[in-house]
Protein backbone atom coordinates (compact mmCIF):
# COMPACT_ATOMS: atom_id res chain seq x y z
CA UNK A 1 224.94 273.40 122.51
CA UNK A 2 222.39 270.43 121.91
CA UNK A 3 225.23 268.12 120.90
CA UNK A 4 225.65 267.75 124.51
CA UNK A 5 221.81 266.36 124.86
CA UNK A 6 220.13 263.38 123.81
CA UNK A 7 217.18 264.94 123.11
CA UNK A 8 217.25 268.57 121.60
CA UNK A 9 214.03 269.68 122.11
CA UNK A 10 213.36 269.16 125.65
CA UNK A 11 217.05 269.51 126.23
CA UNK A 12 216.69 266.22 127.89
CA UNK A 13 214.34 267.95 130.81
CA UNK A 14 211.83 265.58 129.68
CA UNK A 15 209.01 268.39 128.85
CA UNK A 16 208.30 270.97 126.81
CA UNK A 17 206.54 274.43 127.75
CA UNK A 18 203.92 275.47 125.63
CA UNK A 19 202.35 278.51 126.37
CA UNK A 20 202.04 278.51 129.72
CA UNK A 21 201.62 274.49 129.77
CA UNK A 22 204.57 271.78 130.62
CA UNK A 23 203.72 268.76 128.60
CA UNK A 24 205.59 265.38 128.52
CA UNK A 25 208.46 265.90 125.37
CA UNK A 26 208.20 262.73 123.02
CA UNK A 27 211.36 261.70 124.56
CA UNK A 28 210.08 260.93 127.87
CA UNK A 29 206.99 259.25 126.38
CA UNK A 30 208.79 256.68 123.98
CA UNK A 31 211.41 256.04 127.20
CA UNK A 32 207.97 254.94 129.43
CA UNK A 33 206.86 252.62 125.97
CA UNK A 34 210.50 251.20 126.04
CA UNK A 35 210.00 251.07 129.67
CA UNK A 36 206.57 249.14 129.14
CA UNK A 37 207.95 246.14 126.24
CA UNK A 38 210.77 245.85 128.66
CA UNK A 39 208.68 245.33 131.47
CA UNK A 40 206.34 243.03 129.53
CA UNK A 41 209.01 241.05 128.97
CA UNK A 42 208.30 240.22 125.26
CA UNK A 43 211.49 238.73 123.52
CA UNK A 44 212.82 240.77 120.62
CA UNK A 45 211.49 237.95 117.59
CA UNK A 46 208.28 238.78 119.15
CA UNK A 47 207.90 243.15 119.08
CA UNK A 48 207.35 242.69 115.83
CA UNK A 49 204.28 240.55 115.87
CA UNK A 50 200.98 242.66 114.58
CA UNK A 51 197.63 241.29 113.95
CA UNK A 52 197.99 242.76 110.47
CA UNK A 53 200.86 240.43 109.75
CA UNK A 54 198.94 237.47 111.13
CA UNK A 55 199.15 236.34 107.04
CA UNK A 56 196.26 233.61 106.53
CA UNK A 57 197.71 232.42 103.46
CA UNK A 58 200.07 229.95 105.60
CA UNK A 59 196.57 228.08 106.87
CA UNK A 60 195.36 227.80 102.91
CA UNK A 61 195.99 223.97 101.89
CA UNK A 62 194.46 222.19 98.98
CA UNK A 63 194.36 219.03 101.43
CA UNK A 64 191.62 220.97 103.39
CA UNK A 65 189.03 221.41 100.79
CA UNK A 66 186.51 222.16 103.50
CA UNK A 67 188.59 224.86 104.66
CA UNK A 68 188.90 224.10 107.72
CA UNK A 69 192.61 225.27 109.23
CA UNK A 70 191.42 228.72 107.20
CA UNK A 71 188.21 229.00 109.03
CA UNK A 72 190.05 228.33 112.55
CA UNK A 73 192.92 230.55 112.22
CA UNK A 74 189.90 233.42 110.95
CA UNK A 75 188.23 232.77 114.69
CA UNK A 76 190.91 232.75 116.85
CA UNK A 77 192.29 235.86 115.08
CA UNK A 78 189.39 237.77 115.81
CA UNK A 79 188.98 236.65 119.17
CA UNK A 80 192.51 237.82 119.51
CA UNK A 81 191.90 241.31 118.16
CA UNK A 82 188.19 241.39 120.14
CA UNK A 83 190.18 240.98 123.53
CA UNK A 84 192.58 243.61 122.60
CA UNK A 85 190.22 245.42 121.58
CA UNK A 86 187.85 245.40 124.39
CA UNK A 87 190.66 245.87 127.24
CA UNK A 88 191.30 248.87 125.50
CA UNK A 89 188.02 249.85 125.53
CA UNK A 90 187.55 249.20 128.99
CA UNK A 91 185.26 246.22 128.58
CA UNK A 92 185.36 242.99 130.89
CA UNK A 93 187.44 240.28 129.42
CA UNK A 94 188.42 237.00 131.36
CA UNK A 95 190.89 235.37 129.20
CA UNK A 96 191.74 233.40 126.01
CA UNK A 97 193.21 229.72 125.47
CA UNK A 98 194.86 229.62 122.27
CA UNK A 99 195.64 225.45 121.38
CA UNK A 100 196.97 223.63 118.62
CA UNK A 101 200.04 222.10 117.07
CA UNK A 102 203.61 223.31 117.23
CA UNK A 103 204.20 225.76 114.32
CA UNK A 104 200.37 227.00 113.99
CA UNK A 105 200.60 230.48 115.28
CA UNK A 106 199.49 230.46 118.67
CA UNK A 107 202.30 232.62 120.08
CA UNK A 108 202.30 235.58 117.16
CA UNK A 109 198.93 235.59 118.28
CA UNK A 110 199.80 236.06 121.91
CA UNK A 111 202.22 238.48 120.73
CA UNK A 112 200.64 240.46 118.47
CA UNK A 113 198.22 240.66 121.36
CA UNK A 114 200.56 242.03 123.91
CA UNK A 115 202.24 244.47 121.53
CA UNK A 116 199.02 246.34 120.71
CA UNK A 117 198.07 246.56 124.75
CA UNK A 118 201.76 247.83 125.56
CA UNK A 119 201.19 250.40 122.61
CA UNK A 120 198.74 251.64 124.33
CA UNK A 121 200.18 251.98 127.76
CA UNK A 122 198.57 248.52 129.52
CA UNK A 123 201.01 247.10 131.71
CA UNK A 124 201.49 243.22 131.19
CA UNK A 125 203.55 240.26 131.57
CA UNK A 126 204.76 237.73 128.72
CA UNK A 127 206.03 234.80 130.39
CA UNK A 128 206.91 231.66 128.59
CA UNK A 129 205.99 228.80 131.04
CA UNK A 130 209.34 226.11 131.05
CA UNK A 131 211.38 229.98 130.94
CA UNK A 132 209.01 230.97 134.28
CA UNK A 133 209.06 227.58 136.17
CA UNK A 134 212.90 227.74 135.45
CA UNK A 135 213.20 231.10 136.97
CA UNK A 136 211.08 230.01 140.44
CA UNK A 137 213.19 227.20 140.90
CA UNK A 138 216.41 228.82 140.47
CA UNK A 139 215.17 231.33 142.94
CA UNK A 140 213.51 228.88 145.39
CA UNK A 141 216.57 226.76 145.68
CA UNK A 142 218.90 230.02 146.57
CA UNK A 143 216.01 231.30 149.01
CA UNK A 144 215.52 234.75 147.97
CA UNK A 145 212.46 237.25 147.76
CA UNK A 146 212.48 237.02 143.89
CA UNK A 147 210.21 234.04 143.80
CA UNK A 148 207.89 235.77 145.78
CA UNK A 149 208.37 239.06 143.55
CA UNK A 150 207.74 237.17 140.32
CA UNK A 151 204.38 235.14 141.45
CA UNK A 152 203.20 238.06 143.19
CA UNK A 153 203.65 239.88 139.73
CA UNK A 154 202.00 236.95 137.97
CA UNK A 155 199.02 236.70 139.83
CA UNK A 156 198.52 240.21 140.00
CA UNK A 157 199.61 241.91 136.29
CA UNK A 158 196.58 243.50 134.56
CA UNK A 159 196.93 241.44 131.69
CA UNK A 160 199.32 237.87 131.75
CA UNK A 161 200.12 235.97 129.17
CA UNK A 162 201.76 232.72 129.68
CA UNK A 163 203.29 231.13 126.46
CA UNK A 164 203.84 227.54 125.97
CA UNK A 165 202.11 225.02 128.58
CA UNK A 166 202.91 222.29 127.08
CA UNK A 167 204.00 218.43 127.59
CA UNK A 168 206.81 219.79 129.80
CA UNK A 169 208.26 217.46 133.21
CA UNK A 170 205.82 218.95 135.63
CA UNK A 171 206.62 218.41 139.35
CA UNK A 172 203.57 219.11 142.17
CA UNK A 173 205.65 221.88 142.97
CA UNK A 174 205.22 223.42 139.68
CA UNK A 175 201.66 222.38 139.38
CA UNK A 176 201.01 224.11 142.62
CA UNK A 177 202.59 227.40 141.01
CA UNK A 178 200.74 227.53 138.08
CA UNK A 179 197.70 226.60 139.45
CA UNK A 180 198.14 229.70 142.21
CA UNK A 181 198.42 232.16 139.17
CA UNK A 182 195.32 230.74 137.75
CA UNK A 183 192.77 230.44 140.35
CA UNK A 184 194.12 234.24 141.83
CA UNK A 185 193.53 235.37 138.55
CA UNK A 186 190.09 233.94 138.00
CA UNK A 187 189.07 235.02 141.31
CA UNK A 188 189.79 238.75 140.72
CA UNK A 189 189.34 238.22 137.14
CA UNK A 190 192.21 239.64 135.91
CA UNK A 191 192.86 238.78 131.90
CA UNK A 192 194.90 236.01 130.92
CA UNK A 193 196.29 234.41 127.54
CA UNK A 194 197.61 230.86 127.41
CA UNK A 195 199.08 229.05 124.28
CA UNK A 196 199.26 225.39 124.20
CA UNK A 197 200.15 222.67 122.26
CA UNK A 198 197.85 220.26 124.27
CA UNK A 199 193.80 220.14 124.32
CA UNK A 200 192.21 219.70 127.73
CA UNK A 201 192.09 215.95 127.80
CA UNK A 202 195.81 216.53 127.92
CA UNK A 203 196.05 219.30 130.28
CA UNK A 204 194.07 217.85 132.72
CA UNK A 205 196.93 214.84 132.82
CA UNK A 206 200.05 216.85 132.89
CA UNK A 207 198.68 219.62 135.65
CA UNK A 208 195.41 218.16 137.32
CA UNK A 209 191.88 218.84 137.08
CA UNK A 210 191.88 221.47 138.95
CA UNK A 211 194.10 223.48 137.07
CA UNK A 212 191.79 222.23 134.28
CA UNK A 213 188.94 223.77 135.85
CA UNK A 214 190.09 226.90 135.96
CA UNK A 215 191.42 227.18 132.43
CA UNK A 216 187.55 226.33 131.52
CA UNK A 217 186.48 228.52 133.75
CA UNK A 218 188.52 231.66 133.01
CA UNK A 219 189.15 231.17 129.18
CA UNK A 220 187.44 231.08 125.89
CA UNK A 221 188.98 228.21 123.40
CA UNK A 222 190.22 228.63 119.93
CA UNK A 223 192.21 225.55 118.58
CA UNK A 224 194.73 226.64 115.20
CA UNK A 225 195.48 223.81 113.05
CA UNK A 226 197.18 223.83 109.83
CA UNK A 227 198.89 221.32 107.73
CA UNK A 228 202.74 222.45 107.84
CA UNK A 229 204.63 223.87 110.35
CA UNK A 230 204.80 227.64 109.57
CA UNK A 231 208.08 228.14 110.53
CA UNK A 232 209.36 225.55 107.78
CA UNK A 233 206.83 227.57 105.34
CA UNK A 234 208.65 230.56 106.08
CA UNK A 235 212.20 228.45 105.31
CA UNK A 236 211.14 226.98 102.26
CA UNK A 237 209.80 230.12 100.77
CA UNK A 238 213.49 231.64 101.76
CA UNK A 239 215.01 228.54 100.31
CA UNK A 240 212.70 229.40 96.89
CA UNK A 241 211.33 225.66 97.74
């Protein structure tokens, strides 16, 4: 008889009696976590991220005797685990600005991040920012609600983290959106991550000062640096390089 179920203890009912108590089955609660990631929008190289596999070896060079890509990459992972940490705890937290080159880290960070809130049931929205601005143009230009739906989401998300604003072809339409987010978000002061590859001098001439202002308003800094990409790391050691 349970071949014709998916899930053979709850008989796909989606709870269990015990005693004289109906709980959730374990069905039903890994379908809301799948639910959750998929809502979160976190791309599948990225469920895998974990602040236990944030591996500091990669920021160990013998051209930094001072120890200085090591010593970064140890504060911005515990700032990273702190936020987590305190959002789960119920503890106010504004938001986090994660900098540095391409290849240092900054989105497994934002990642590993995200994974550990949706793990524990805090709704949230990874959006990587050329992916985002793509998606609001494509809907603004064919006039439909979902441009609306997906600022309104943005602005509003318990927890957004926005991957990548970088030295990308911003218009002052695009500005305009990201700095709408931003300043609704530090208003209500509603938790937000941001990676970049640029430091402020440089955000401040691709989006404005005020957009600027905000990100110092709203965000702690932690700048990654390291030597060597870690992606090519990660292909050398593959290649036995």
């Amino acid at each position: 008889m349970t071949d014709f179920y998916q899930c053979a203890k709850c008989l796909d009912r989606g709870i269990v009696v015990e005693g004289d108590t109906a709980i959730p089955c374990t069905c039903m609660l890994q379908k809301r976590l799948d639910n959750s990631f998929k809502y979160a929008r976190l791309s599948k190289d990225l469920l895998g991220c974990d602040f236990r596999q944030f591996n500091l070896d990669y920021y160990q060079d013998p051209n930094d005797p001072e120890k200085i890509h090591l010593h970064h990459a140890e504060k911005a992972l515990q700032a990273a685990r702190a936020f987590a940490g305190n959002l789960l705890n119920h503890k106010n937290e504004t938001g986090l600005l994660l900098t540095g080159p391409v290849g240092s880290g900054k989105t497994f960070l934002a990642a590993a991040i995200a994974n550990n809130l949706v793990a524990n049931r805090i709704n949230l929205l990874f959006l990587v920012v050329p992916d985002m601005l793509d998606e609001l143009r494509a809907s603004f230009s064919k006039n439909t609600a979902s441009e609306i739906d997906l600022l309104d989401i943005a602005r509003t998300v318990p927890v957004l983290i926005l991957d990548d604003l970088g030295a990308h072809n911003y218009t002052e339409w695009t500005k305009n959106r990201i700095y709408s987010i931003l300043n609704y978000r530090m208003n209500e002061q509603l938790p937000t991550v941001i990676t970049s590859n640029l430091d402020f001098g440089d955000i401040e001439v691709y989006l404005g000062d005020r957009t600027c202002s905000r990100l110092l308003q709203m965000c702690r800094v932690f700048k990654l640096t390291i030597e060597t990409d870690i992606r090519y790391q990660k292909y050398q050691k593959r290649e036995g390089k």
